[in-house]
PDB file of N, CA and C in Angstrom:
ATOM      1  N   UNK A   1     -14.206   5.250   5.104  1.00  0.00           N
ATOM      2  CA  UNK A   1     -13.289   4.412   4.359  1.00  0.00           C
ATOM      3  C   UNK A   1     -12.827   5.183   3.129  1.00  0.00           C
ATOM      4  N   UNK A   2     -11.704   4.393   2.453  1.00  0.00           N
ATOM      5  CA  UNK A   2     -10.922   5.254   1.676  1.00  0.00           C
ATOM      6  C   UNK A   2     -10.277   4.745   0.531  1.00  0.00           C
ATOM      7  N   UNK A   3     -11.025   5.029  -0.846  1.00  0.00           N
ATOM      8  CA  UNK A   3     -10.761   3.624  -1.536  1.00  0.00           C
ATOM      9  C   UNK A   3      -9.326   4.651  -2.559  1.00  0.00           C
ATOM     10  N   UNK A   4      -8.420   3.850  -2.874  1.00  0.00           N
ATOM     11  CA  UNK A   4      -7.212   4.583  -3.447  1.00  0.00           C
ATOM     12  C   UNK A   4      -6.988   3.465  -4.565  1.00  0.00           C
ATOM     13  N   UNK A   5      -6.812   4.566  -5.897  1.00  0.00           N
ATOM     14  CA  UNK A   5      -6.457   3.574  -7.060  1.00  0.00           C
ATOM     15  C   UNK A   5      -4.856   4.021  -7.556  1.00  0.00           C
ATOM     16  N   UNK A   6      -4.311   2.342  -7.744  1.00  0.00           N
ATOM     17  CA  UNK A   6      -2.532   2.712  -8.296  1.00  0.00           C
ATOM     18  C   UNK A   6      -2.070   2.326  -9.062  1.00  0.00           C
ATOM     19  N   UNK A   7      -1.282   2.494 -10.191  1.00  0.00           N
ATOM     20  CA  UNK A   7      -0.840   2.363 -11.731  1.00  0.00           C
ATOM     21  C   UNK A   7       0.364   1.577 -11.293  1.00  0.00           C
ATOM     22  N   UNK A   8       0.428   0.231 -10.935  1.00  0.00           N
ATOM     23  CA  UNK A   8       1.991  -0.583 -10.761  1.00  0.00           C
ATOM     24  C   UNK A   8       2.718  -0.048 -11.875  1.00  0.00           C
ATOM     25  N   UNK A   9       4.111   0.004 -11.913  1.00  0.00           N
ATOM     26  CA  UNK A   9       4.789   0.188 -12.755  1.00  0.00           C
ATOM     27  C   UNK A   9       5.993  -1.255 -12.869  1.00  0.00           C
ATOM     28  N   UNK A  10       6.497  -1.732 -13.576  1.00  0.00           N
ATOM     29  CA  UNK A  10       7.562  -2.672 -14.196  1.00  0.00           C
ATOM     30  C   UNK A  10       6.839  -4.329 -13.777  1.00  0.00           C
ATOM     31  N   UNK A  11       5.612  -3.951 -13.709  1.00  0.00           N
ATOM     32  CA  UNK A  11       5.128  -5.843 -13.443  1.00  0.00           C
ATOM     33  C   UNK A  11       4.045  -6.058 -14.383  1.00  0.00           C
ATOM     34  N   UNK A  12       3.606  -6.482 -14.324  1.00  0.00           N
ATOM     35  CA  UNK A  12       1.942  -7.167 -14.888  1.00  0.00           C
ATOM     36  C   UNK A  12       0.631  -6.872 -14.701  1.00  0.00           C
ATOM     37  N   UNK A  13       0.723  -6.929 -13.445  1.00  0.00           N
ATOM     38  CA  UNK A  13      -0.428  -6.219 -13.051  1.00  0.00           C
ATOM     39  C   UNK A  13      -1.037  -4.414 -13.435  1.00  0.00           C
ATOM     40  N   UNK A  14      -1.945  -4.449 -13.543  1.00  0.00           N
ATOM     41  CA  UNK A  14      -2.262  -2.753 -14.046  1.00  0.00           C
ATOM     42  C   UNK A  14      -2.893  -1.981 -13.712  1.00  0.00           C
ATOM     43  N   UNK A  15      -3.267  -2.627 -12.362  1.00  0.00           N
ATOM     44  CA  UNK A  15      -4.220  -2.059 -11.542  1.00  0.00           C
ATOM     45  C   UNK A  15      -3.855  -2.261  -9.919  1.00  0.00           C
ATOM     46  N   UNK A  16      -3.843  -1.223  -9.047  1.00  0.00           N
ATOM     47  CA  UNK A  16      -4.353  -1.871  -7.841  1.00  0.00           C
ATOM     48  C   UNK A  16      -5.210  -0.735  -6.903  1.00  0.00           C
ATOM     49  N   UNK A  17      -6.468  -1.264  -6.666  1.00  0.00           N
ATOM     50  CA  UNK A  17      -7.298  -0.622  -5.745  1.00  0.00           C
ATOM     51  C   UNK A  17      -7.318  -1.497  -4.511  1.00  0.00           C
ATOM     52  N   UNK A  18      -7.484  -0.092  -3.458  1.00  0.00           N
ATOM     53  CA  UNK A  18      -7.036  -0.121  -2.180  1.00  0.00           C
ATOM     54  C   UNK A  18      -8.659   0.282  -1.525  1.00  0.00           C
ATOM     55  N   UNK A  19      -8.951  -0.160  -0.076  1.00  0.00           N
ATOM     56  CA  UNK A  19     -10.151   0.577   0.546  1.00  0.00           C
ATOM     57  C   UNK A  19      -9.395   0.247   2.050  1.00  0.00           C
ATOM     58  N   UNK A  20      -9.044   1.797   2.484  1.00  0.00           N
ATOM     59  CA  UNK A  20      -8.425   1.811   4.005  1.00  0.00           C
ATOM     60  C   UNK A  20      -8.812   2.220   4.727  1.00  0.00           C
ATOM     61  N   UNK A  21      -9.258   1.776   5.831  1.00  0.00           N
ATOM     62  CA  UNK A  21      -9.721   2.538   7.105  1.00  0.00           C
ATOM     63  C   UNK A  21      -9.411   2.576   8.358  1.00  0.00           C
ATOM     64  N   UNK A  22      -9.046   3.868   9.037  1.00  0.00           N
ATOM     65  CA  UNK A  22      -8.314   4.044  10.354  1.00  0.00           C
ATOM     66  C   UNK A  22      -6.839   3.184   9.850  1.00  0.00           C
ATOM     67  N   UNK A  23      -6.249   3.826   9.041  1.00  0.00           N
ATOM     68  CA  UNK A  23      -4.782   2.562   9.087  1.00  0.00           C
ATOM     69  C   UNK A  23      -4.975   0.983   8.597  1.00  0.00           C
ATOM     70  N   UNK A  24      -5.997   0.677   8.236  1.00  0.00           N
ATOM     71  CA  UNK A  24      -5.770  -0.876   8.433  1.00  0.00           C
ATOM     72  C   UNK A  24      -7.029  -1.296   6.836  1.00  0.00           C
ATOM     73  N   UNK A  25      -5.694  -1.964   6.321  1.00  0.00           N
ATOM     74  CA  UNK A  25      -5.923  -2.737   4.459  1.00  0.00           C
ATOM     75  C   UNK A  25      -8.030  -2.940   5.290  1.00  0.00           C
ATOM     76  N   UNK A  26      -8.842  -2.652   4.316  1.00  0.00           N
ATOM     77  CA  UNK A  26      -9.926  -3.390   4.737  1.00  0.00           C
ATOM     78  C   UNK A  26     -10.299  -4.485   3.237  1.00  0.00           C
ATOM     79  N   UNK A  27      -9.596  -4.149   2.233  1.00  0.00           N
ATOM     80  CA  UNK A  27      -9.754  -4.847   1.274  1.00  0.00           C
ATOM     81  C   UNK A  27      -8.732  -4.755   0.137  1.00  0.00           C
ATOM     82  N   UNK A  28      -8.584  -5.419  -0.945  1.00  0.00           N
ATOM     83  CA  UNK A  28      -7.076  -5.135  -1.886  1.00  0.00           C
ATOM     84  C   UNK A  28      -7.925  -5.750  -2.958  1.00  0.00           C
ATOM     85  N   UNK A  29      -7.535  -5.035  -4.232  1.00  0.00           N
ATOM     86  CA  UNK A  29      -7.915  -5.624  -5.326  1.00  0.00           C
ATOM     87  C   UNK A  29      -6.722  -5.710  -6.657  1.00  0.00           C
ATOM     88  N   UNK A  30      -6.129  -6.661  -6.885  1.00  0.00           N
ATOM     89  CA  UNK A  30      -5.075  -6.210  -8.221  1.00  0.00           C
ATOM     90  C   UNK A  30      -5.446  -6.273  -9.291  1.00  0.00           C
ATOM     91  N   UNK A  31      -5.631  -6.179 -10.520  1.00  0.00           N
ATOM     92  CA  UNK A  31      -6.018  -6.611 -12.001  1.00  0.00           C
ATOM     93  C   UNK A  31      -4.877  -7.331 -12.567  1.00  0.00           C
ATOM     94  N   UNK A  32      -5.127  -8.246 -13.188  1.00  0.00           N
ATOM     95  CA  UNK A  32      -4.141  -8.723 -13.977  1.00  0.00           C
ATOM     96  C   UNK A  32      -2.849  -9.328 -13.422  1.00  0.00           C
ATOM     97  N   UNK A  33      -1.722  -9.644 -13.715  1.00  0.00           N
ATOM     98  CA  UNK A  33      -1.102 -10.544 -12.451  1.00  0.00           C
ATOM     99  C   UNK A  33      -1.381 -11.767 -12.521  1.00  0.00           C
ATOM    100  N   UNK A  34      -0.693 -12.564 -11.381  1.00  0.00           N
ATOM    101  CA  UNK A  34      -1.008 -14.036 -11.210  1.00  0.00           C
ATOM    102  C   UNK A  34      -2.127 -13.680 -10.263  1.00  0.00           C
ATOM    103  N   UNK A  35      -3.269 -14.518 -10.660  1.00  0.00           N
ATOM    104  CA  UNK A  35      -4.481 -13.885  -9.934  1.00  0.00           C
ATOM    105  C   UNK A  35      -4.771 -14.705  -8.855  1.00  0.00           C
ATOM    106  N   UNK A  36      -4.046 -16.197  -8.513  1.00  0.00           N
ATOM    107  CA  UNK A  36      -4.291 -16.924  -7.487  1.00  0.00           C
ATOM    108  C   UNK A  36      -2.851 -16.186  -6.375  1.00  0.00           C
ATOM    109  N   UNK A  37      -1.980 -16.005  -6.741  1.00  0.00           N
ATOM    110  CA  UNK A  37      -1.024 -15.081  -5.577  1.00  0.00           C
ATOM    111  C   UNK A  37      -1.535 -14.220  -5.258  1.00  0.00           C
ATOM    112  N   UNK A  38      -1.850 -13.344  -6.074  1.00  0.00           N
ATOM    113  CA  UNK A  38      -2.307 -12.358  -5.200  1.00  0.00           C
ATOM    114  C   UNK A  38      -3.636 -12.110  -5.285  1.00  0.00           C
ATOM    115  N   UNK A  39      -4.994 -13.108  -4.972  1.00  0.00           N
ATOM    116  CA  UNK A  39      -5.854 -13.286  -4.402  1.00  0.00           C
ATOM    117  C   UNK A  39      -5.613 -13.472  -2.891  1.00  0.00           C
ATOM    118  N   UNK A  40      -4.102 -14.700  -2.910  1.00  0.00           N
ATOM    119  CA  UNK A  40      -3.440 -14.870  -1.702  1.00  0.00           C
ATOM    120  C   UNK A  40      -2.981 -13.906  -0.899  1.00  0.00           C
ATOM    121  N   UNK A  41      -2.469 -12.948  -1.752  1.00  0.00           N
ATOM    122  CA  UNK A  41      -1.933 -11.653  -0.279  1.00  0.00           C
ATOM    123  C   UNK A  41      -2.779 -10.509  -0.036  1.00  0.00           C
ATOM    124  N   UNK A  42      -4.190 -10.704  -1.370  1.00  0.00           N
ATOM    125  CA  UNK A  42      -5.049 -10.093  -0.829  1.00  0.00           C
ATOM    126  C   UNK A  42      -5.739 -10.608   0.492  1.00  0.00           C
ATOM    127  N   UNK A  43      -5.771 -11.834   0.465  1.00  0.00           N
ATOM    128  CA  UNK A  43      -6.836 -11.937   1.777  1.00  0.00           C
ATOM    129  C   UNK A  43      -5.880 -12.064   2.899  1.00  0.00           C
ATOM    130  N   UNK A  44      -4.443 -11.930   2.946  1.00  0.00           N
ATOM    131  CA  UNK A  44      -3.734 -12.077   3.937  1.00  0.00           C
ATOM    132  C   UNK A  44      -3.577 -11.165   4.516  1.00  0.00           C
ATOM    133  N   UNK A  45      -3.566  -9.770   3.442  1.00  0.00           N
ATOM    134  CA  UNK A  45      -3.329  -8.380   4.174  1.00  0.00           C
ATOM    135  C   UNK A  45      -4.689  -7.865   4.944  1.00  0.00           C
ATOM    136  N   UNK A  46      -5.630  -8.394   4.253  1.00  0.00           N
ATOM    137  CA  UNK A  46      -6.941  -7.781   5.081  1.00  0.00           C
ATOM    138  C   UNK A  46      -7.153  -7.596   6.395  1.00  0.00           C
ATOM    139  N   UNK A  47      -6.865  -6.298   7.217  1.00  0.00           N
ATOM    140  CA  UNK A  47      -6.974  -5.802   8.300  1.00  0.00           C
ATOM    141  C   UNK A  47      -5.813  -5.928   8.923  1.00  0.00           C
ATOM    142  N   UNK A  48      -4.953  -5.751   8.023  1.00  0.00           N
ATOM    143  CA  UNK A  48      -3.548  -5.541   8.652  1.00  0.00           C
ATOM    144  C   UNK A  48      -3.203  -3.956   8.874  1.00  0.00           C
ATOM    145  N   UNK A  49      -2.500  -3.524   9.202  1.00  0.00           N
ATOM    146  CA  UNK A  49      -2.005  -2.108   9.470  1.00  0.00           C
ATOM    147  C   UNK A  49      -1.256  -1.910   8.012  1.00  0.00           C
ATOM    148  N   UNK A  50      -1.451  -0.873   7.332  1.00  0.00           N
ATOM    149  CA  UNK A  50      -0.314  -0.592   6.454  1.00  0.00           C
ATOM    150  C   UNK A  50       0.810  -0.283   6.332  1.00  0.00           C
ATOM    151  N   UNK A  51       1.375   0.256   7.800  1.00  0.00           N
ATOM    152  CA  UNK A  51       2.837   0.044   7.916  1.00  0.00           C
ATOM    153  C   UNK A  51       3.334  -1.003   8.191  1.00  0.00           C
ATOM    154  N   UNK A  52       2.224  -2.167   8.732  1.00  0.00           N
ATOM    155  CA  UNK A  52       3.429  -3.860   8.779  1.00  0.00           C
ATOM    156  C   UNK A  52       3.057  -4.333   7.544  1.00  0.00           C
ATOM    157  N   UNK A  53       2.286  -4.058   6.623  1.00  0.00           N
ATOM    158  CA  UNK A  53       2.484  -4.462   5.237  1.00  0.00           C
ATOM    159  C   UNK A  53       3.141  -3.643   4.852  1.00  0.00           C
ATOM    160  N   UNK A  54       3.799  -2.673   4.539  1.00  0.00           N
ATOM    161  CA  UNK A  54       4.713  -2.005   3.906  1.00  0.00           C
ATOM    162  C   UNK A  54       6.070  -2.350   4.025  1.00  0.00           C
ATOM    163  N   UNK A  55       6.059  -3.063   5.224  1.00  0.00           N
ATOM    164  CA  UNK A  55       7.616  -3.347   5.955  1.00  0.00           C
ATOM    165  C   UNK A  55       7.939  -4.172   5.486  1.00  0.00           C
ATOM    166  N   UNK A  56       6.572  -5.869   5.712  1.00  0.00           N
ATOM    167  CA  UNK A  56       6.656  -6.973   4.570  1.00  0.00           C
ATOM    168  C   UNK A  56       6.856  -7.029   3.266  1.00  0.00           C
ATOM    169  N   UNK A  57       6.182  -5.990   2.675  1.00  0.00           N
ATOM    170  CA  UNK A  57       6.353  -6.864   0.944  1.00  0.00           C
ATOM    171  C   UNK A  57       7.093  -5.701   0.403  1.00  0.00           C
ATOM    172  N   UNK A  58       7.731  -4.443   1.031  1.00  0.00           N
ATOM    173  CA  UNK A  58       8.421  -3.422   0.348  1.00  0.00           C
ATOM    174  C   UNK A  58      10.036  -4.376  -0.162  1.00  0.00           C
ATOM    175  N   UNK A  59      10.498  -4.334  -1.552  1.00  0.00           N
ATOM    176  CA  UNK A  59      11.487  -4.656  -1.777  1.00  0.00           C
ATOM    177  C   UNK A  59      11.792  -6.255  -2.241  1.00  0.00           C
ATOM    178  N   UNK A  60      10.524  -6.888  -2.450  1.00  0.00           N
ATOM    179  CA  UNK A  60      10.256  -7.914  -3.025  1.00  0.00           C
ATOM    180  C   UNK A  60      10.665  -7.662  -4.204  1.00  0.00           C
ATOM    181  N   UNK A  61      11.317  -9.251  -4.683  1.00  0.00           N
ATOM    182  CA  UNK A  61      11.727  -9.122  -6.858  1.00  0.00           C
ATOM    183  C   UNK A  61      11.052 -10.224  -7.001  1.00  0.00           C
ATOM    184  N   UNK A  62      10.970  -9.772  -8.361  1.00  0.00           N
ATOM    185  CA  UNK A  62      10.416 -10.878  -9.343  1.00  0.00           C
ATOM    186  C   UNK A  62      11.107 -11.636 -10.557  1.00  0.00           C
ATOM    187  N   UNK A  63      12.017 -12.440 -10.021  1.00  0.00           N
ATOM    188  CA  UNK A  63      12.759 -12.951 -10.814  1.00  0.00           C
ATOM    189  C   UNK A  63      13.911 -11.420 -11.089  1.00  0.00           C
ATOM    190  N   UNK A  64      14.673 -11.526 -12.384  1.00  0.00           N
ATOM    191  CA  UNK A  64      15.341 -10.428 -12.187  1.00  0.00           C
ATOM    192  C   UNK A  64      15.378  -9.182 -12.191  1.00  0.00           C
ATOM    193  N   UNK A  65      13.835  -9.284 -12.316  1.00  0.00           N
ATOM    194  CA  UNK A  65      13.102  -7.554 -11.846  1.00  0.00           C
ATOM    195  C   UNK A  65      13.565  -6.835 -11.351  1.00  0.00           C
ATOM    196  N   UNK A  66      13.399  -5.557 -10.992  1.00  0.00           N
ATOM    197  CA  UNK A  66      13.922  -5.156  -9.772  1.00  0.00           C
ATOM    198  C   UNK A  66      12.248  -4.355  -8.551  1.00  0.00           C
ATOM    199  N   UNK A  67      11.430  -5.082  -8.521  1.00  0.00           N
ATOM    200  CA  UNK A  67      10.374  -4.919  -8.243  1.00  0.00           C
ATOM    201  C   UNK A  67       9.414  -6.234  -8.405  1.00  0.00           C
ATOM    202  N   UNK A  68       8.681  -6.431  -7.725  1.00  0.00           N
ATOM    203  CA  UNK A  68       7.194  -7.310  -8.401  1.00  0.00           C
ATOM    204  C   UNK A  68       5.795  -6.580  -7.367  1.00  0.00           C
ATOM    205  N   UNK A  69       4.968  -7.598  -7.863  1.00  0.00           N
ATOM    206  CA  UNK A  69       3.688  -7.391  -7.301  1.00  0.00           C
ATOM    207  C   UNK A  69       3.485  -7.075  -5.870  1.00  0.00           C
ATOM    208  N   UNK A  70       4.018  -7.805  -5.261  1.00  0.00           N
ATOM    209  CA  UNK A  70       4.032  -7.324  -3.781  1.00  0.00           C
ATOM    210  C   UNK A  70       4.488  -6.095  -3.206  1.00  0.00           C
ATOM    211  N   UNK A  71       5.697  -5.600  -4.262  1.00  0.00           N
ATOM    212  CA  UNK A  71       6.635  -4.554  -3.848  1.00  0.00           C
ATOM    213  C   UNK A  71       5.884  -3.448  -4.404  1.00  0.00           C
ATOM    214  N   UNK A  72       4.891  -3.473  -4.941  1.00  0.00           N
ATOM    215  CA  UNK A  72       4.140  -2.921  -6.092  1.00  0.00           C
ATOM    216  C   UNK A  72       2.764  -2.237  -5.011  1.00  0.00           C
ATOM    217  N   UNK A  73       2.691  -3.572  -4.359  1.00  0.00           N
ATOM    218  CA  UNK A  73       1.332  -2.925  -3.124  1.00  0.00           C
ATOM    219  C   UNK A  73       2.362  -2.268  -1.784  1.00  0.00           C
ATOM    220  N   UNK A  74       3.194  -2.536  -1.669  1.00  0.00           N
ATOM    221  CA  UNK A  74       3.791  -1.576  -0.936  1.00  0.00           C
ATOM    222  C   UNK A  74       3.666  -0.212  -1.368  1.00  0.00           C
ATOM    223  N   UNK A  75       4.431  -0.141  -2.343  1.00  0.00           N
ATOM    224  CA  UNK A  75       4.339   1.273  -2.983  1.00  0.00           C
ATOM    225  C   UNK A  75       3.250   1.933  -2.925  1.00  0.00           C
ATOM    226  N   UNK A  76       2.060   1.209  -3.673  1.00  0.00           N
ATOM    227  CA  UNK A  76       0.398   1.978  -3.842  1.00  0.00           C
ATOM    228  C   UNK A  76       0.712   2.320  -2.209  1.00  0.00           C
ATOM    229  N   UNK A  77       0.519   1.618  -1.126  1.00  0.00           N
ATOM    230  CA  UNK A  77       0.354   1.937   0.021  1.00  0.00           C
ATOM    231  C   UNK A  77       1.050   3.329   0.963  1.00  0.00           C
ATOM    232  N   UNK A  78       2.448   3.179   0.238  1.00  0.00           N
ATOM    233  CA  UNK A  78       3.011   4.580   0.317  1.00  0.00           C
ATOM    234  C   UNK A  78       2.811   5.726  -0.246  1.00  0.00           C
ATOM    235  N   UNK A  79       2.378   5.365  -1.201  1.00  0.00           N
ATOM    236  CA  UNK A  79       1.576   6.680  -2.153  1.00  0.00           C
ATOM    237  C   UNK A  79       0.362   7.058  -1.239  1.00  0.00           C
ATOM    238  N   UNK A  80      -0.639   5.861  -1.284  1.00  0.00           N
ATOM    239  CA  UNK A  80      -1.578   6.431  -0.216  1.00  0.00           C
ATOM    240  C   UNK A  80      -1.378   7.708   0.790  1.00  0.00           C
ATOM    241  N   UNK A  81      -0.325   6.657   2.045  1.00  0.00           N
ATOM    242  CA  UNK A  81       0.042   7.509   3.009  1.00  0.00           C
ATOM    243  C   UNK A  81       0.152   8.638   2.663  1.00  0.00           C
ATOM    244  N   UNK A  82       1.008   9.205   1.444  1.00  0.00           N
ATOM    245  CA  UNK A  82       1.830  10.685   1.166  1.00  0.00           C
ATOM    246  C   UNK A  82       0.610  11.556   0.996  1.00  0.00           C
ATOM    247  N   UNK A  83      -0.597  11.267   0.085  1.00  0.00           N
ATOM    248  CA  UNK A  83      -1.774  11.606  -0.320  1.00  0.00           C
ATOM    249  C   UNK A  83      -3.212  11.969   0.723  1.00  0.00           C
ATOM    250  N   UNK A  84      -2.782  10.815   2.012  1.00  0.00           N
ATOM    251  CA  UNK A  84      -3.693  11.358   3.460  1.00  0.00           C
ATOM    252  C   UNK A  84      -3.700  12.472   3.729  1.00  0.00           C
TER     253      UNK A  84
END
């Protein structure tokens, strides 16, 4: 397993650690944030593949953001990948 830490940039959150194995979320952690949402898409992504979560929450806003939290674990997740 493969735990990966990521610096969100333009949201709230200030943290997100990742633990991946063979391809597939085995756990998500965000700091800070709305902590009941994304408690929520933490346990939703769990053991999903990271390319159908990447597909899902890449390009999510937050109000007139141009990014939020979700779009935010996409990213960490692409960083990951580049870093395998």
């Amino acid at each position: 397993m493969s735990t990966f830490v990521y610096k969100p940039r333009g949201v709230c959150s200030t943290e997100i650690r990742l633990d991946i194995k063979d391809s597939r979320i085995e756990k998500l952690e965000v700091k800070n944030g709305c902590n009941g949402n994304l408690k929520g898409i933490a346990a939703l992504v769990q053991g999903q593949d990271v390319d159908d979560v990447i597909g899902r929450l890449e390009g999510i806003r937050c109000g007139f953001k141009p990014t939020s939290c979700p779009d935010q674990i996409a990213q960490a997740l692409k960083a990951f990948k580049q870093q395998a």
